[in-house]
N, C-alpha and C. Protein backbone atom coordinates (compact mmCIF):
# COMPACT_ATOMS: atom_id res chain seq x y z
N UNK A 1 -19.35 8.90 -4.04
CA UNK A 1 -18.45 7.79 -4.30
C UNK A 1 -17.35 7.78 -3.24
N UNK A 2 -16.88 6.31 -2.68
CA UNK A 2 -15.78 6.54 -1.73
C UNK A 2 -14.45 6.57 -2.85
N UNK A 3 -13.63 7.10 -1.91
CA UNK A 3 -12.34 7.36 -2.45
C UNK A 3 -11.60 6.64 -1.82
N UNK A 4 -10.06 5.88 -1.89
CA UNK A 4 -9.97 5.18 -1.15
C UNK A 4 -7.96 5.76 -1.57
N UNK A 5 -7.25 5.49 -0.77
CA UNK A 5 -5.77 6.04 -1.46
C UNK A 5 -4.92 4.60 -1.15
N UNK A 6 -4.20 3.92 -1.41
CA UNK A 6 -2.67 2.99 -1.53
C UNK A 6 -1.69 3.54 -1.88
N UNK A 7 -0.65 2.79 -1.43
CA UNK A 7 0.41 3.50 -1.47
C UNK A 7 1.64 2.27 -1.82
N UNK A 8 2.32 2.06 -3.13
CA UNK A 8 3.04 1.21 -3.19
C UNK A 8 4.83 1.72 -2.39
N UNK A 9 4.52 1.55 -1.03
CA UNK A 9 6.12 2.06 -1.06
C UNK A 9 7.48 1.31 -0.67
N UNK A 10 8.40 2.05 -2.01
CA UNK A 10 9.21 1.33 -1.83
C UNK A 10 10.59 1.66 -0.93
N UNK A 11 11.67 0.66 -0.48
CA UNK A 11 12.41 1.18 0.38
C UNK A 11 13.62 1.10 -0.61
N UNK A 12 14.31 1.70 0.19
CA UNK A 12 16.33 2.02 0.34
C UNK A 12 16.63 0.57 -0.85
N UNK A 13 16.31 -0.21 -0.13
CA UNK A 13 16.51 -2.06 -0.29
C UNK A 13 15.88 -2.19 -1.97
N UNK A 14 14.90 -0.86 -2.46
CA UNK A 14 13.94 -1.73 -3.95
C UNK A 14 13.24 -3.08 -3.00
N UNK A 15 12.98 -3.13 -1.75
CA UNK A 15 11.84 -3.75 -1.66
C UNK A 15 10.16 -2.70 -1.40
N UNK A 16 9.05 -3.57 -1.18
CA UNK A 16 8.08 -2.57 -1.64
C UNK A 16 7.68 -3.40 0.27
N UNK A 17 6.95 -2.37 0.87
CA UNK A 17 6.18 -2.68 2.14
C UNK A 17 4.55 -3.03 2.13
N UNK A 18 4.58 -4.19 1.97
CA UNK A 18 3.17 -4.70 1.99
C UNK A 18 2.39 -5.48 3.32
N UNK A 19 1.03 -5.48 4.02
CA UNK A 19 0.64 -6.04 4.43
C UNK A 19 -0.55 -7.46 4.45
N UNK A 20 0.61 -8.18 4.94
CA UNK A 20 -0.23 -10.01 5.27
C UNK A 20 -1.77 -9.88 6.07
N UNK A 21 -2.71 -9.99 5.40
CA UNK A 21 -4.29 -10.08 5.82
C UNK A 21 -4.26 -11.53 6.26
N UNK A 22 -4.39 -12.09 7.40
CA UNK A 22 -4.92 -13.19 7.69
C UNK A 22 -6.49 -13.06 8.42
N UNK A 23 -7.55 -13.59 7.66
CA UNK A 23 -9.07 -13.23 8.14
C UNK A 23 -9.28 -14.93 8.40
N UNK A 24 -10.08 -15.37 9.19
CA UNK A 24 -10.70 -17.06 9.74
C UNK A 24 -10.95 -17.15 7.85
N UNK A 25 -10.89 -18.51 7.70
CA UNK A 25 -12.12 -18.36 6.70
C UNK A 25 -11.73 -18.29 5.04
N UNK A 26 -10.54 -17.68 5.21
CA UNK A 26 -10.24 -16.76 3.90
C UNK A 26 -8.50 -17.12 4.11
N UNK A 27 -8.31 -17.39 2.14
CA UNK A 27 -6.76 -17.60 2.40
C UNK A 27 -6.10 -16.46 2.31
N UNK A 28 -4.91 -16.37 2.76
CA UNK A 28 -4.10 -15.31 3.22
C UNK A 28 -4.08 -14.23 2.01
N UNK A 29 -3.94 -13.32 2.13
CA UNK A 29 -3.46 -12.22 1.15
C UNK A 29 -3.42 -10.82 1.44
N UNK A 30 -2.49 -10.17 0.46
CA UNK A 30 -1.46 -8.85 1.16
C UNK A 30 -2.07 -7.81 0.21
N UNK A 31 -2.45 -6.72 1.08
CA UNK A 31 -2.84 -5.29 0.33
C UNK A 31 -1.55 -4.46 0.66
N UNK A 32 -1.47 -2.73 -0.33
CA UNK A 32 -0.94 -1.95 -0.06
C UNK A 32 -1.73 -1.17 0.63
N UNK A 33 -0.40 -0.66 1.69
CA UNK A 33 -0.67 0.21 2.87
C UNK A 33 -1.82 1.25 2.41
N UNK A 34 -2.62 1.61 2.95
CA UNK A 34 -3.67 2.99 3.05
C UNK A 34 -4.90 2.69 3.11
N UNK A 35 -5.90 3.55 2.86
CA UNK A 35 -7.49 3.81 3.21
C UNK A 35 -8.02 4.78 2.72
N UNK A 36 -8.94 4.58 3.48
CA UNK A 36 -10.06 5.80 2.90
C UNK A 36 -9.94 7.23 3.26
N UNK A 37 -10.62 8.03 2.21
CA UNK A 37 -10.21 9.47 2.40
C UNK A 37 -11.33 10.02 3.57
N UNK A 38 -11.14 10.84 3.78
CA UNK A 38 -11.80 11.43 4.95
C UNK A 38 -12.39 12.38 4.51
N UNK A 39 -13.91 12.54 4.64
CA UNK A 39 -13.94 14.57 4.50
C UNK A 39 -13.46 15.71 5.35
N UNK A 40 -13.22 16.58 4.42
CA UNK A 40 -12.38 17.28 4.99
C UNK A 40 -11.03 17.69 5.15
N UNK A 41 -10.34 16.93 4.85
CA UNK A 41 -9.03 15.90 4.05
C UNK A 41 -8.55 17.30 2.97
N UNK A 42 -7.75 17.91 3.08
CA UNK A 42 -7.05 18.86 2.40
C UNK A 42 -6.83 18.13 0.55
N UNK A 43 -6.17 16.94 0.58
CA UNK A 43 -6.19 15.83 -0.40
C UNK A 43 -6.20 14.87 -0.58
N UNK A 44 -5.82 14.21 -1.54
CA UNK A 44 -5.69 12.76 -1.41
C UNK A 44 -4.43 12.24 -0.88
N UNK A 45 -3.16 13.43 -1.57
CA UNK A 45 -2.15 12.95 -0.82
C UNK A 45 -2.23 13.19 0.87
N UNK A 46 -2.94 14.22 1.61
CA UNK A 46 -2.71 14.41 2.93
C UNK A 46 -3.43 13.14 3.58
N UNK A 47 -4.58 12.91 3.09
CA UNK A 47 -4.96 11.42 3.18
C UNK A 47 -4.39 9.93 3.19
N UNK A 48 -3.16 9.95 2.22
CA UNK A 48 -2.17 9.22 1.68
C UNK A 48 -1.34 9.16 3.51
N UNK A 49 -1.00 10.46 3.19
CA UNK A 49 0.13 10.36 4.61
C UNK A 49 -0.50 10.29 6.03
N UNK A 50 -1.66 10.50 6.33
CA UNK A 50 -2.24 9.96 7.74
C UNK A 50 -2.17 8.43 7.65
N UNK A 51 -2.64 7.63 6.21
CA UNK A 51 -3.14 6.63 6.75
C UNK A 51 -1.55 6.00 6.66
N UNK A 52 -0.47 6.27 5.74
CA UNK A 52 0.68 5.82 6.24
C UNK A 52 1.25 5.91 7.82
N UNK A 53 0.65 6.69 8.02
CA UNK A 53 1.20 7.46 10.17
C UNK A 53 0.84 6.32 10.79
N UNK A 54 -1.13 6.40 10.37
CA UNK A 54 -1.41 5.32 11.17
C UNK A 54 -1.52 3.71 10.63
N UNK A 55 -0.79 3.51 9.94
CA UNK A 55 -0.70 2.10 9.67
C UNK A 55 0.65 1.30 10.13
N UNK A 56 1.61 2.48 9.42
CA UNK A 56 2.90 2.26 9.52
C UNK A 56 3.74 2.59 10.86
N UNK A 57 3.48 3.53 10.71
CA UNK A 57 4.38 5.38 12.01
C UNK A 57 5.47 5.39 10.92
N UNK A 58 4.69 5.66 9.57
CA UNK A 58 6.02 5.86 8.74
C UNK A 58 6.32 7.42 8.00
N UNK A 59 6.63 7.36 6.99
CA UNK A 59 6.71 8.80 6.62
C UNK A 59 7.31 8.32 4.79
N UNK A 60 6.55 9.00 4.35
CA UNK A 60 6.81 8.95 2.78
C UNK A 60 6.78 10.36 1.63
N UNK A 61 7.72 9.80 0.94
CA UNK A 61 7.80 11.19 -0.09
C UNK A 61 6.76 10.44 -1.39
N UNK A 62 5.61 10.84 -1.13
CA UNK A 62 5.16 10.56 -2.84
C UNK A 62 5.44 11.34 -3.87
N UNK A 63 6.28 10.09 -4.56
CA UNK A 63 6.40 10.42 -5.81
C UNK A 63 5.72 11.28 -7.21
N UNK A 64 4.45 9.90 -7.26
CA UNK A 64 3.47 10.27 -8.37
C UNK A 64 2.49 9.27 -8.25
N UNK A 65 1.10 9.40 -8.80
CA UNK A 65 -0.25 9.09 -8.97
C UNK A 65 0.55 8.09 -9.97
N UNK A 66 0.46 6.85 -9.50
CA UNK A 66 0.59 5.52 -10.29
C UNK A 66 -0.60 4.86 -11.24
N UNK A 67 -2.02 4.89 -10.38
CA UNK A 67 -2.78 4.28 -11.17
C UNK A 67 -4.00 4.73 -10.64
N UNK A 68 -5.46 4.52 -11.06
CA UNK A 68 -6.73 5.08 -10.85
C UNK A 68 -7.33 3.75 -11.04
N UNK A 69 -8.35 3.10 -10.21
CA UNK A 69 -9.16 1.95 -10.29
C UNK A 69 -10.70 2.63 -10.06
N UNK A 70 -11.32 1.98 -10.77
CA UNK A 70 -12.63 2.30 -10.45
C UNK A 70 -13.93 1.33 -10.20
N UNK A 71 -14.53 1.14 -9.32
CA UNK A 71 -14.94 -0.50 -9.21
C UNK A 71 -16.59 0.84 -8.94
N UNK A 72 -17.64 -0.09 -8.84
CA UNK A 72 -19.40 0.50 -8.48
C UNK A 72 -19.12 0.77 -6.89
N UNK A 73 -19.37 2.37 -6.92
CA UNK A 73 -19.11 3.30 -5.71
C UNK A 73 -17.74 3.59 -5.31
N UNK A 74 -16.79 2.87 -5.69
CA UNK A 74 -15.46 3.67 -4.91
C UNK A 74 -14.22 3.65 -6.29
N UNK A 75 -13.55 4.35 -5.79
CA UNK A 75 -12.06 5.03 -6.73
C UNK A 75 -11.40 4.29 -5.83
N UNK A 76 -10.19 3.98 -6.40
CA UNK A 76 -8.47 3.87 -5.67
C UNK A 76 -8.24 4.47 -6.22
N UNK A 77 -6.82 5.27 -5.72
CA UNK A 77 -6.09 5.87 -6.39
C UNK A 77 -4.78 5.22 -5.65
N UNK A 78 -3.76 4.98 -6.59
CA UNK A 78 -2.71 4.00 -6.22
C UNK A 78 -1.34 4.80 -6.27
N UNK A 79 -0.56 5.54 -5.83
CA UNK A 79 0.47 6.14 -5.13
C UNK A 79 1.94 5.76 -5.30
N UNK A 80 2.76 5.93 -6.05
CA UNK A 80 3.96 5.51 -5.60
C UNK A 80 4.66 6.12 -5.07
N UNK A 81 5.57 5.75 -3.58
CA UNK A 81 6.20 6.83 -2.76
C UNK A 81 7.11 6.05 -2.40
N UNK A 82 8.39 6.89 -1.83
CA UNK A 82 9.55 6.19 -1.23
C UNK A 82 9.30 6.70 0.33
N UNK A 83 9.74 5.48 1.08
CA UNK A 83 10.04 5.39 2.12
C UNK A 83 10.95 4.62 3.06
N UNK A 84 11.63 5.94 3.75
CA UNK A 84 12.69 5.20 4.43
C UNK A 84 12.85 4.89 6.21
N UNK A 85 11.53 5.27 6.87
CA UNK A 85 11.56 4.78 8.30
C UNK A 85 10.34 4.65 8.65
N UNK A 86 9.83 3.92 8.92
CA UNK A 86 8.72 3.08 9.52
C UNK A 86 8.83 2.34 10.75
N UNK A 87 7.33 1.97 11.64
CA UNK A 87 7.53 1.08 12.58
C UNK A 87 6.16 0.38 12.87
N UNK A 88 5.88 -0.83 12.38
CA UNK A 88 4.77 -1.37 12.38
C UNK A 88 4.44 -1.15 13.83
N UNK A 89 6.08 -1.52 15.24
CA UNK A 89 5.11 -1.77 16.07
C UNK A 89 4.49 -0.40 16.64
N UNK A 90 4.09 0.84 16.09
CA UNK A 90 3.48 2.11 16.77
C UNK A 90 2.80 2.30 15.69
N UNK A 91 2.28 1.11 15.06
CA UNK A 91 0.88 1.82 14.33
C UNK A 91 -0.30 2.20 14.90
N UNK A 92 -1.15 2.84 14.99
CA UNK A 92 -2.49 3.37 15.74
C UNK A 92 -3.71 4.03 14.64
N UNK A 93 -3.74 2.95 14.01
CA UNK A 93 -4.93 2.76 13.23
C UNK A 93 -6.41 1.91 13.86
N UNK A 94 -7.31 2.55 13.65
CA UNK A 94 -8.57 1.70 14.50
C UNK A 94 -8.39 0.60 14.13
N UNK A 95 -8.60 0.11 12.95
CA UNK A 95 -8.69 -1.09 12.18
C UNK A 95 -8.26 -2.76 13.27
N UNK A 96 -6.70 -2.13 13.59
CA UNK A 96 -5.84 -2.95 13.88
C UNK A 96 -6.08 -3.55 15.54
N UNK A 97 -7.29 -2.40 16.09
CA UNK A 97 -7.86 -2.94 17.08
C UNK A 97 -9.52 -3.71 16.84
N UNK A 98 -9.96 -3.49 15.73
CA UNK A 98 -11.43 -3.79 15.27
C UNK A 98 -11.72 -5.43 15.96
N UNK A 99 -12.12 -6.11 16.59
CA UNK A 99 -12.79 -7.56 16.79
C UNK A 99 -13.42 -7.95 15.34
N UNK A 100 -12.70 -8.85 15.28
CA UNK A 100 -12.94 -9.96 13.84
C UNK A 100 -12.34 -9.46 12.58
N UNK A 101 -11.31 -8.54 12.80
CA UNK A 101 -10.63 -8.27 11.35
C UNK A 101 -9.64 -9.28 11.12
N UNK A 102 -8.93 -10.24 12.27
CA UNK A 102 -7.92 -10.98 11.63
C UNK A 102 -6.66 -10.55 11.80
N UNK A 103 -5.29 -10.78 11.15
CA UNK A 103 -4.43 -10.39 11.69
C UNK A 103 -3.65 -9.48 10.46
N UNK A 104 -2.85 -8.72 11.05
CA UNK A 104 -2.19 -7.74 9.74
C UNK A 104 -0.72 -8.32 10.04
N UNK A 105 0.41 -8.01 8.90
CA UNK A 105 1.68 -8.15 9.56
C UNK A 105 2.06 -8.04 8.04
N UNK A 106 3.38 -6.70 8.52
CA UNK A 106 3.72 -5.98 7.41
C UNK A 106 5.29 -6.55 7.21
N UNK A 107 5.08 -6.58 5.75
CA UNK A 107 6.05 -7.52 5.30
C UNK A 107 6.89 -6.62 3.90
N UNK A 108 8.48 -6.91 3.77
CA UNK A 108 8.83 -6.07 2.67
C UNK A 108 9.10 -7.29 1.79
N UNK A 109 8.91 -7.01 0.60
CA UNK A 109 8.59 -7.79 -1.15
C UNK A 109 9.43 -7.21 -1.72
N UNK A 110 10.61 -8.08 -2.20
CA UNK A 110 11.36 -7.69 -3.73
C UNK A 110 10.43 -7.05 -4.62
N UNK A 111 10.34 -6.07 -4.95
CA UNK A 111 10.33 -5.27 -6.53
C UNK A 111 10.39 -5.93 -7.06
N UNK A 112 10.47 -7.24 -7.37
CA UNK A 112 10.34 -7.67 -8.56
C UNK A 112 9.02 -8.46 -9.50
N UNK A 113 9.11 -9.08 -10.30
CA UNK A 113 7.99 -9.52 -10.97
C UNK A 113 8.01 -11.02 -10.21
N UNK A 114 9.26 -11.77 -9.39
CA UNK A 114 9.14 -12.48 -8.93
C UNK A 114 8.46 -12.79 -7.69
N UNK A 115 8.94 -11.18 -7.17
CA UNK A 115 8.64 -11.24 -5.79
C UNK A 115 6.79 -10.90 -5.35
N UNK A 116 6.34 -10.01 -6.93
CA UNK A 116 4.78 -9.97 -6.89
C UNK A 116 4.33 -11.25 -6.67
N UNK A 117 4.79 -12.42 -7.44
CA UNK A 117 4.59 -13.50 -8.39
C UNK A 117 4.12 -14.38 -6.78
N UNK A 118 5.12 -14.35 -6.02
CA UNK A 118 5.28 -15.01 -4.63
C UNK A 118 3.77 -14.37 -3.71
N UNK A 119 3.44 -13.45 -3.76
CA UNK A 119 1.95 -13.05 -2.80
C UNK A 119 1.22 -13.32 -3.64
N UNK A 120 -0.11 -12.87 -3.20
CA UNK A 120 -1.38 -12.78 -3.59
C UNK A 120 -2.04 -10.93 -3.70
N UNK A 121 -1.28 -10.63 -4.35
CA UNK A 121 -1.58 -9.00 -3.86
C UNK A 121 -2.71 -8.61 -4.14
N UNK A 122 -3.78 -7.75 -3.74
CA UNK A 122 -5.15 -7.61 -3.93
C UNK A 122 -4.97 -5.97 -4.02
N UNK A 123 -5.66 -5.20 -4.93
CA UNK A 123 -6.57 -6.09 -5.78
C UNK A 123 -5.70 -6.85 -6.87
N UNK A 124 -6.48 -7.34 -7.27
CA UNK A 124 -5.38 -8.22 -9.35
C UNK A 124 -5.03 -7.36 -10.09
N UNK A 125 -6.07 -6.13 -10.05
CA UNK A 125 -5.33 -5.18 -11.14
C UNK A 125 -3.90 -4.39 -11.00
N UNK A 126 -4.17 -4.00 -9.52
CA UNK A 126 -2.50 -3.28 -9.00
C UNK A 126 -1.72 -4.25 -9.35
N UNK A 127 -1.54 -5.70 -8.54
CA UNK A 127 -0.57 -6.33 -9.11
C UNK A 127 -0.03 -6.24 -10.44
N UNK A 128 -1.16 -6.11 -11.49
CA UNK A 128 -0.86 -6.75 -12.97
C UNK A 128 -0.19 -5.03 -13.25
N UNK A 129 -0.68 -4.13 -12.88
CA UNK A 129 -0.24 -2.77 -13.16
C UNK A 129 1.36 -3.14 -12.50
N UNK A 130 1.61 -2.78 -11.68
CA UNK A 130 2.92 -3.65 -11.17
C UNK A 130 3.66 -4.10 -12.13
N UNK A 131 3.35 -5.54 -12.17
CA UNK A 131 4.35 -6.25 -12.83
C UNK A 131 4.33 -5.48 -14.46
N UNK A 132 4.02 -5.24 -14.90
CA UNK A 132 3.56 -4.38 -16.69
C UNK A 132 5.04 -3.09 -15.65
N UNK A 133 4.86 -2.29 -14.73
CA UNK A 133 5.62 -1.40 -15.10
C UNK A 133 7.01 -2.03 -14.62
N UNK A 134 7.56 -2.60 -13.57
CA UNK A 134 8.48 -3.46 -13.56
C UNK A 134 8.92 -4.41 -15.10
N UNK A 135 8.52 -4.85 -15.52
CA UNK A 135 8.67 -5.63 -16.44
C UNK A 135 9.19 -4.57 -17.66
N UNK A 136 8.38 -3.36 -17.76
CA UNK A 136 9.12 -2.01 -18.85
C UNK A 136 9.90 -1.09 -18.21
N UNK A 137 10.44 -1.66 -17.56
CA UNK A 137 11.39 -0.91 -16.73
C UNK A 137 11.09 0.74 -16.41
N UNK A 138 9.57 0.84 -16.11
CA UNK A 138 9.04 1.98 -15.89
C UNK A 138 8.67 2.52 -14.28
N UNK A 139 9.11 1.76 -13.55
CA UNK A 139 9.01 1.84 -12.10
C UNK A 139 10.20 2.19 -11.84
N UNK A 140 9.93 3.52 -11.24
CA UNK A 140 10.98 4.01 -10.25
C UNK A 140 11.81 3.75 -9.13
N UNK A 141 12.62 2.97 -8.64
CA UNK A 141 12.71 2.10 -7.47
C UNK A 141 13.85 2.59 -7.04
N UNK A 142 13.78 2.68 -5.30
CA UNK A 142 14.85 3.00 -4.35
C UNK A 142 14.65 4.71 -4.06
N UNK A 143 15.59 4.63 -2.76
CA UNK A 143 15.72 5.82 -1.68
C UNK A 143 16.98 6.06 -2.11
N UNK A 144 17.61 7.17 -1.94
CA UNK A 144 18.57 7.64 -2.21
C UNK A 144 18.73 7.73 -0.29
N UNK A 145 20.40 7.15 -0.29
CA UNK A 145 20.47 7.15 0.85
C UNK A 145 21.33 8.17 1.37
């Protein structure tokens, strides 16, 4: 089964860092940062923090194991971590050079149920997990600066 890790992270601000998928073809919509695990891969969190390196050039404290998805052949496992320095432009992820993936562009989102409300976040279930713990005031939010 693939394994796959996300990472909802949020900043200093209680905003959360998400990326804009623009593919030909397909209307726009924003995943959380991460990927697939690797073998070999010490864990899921060391997995967690490469693909933040190479997506972001960021650096995150995970928190805690937010949520578990399970779809035919692969797991998510969904991450909540704070983070406070990033730089889209020194990401060095293959992906972001791939021919025909489309365009990425990382964007920060109010924490809120409004600010979910405003994307299209993929998959539906994170979102709805989301807004359920926002909404019970069960989300942890902000960096201690």
């Amino acid at each position: 089964m693939i394994e796959r890790v996300r990472a909802v992270l949020v900043t200093a601000d209680n905003t959360m860092l998400v990326i804009r998928r623009t593919r030909p073809g397909i209307p726009e919509y924003w995943v959380l940062p991460g990927g697939g695990v690797e073998p070999g891969e010490a864990s899921r969190e060391a997995a967690l923090h490469r693909e933040i390196h190479e997506e972001i050039a960021g650096k995150a404290d995970i928190v805690r194991l937010l949520h578990t998805m399970e779809t035919a052949g692969e797991r998510q496992f969904f991450y909540f971590a704070r983070i406070a320095t990033w730089s889209f432009g020194d990401r060095t992820g293959p992906e972001f050079s791939a021919e025909g993936r489309g365009e990425y562009a990382l964007q920060e989102v109010p924490l809120t149920v409004e600010g979910l409300d405003g994307i299209d976040l993929k998959p539906e279930e994170i979102a709805h997990v989301l807004r359920g713990a926002i909404s019970a005031g069960s989300l942890e939010v902000g960096v201690p600066r």
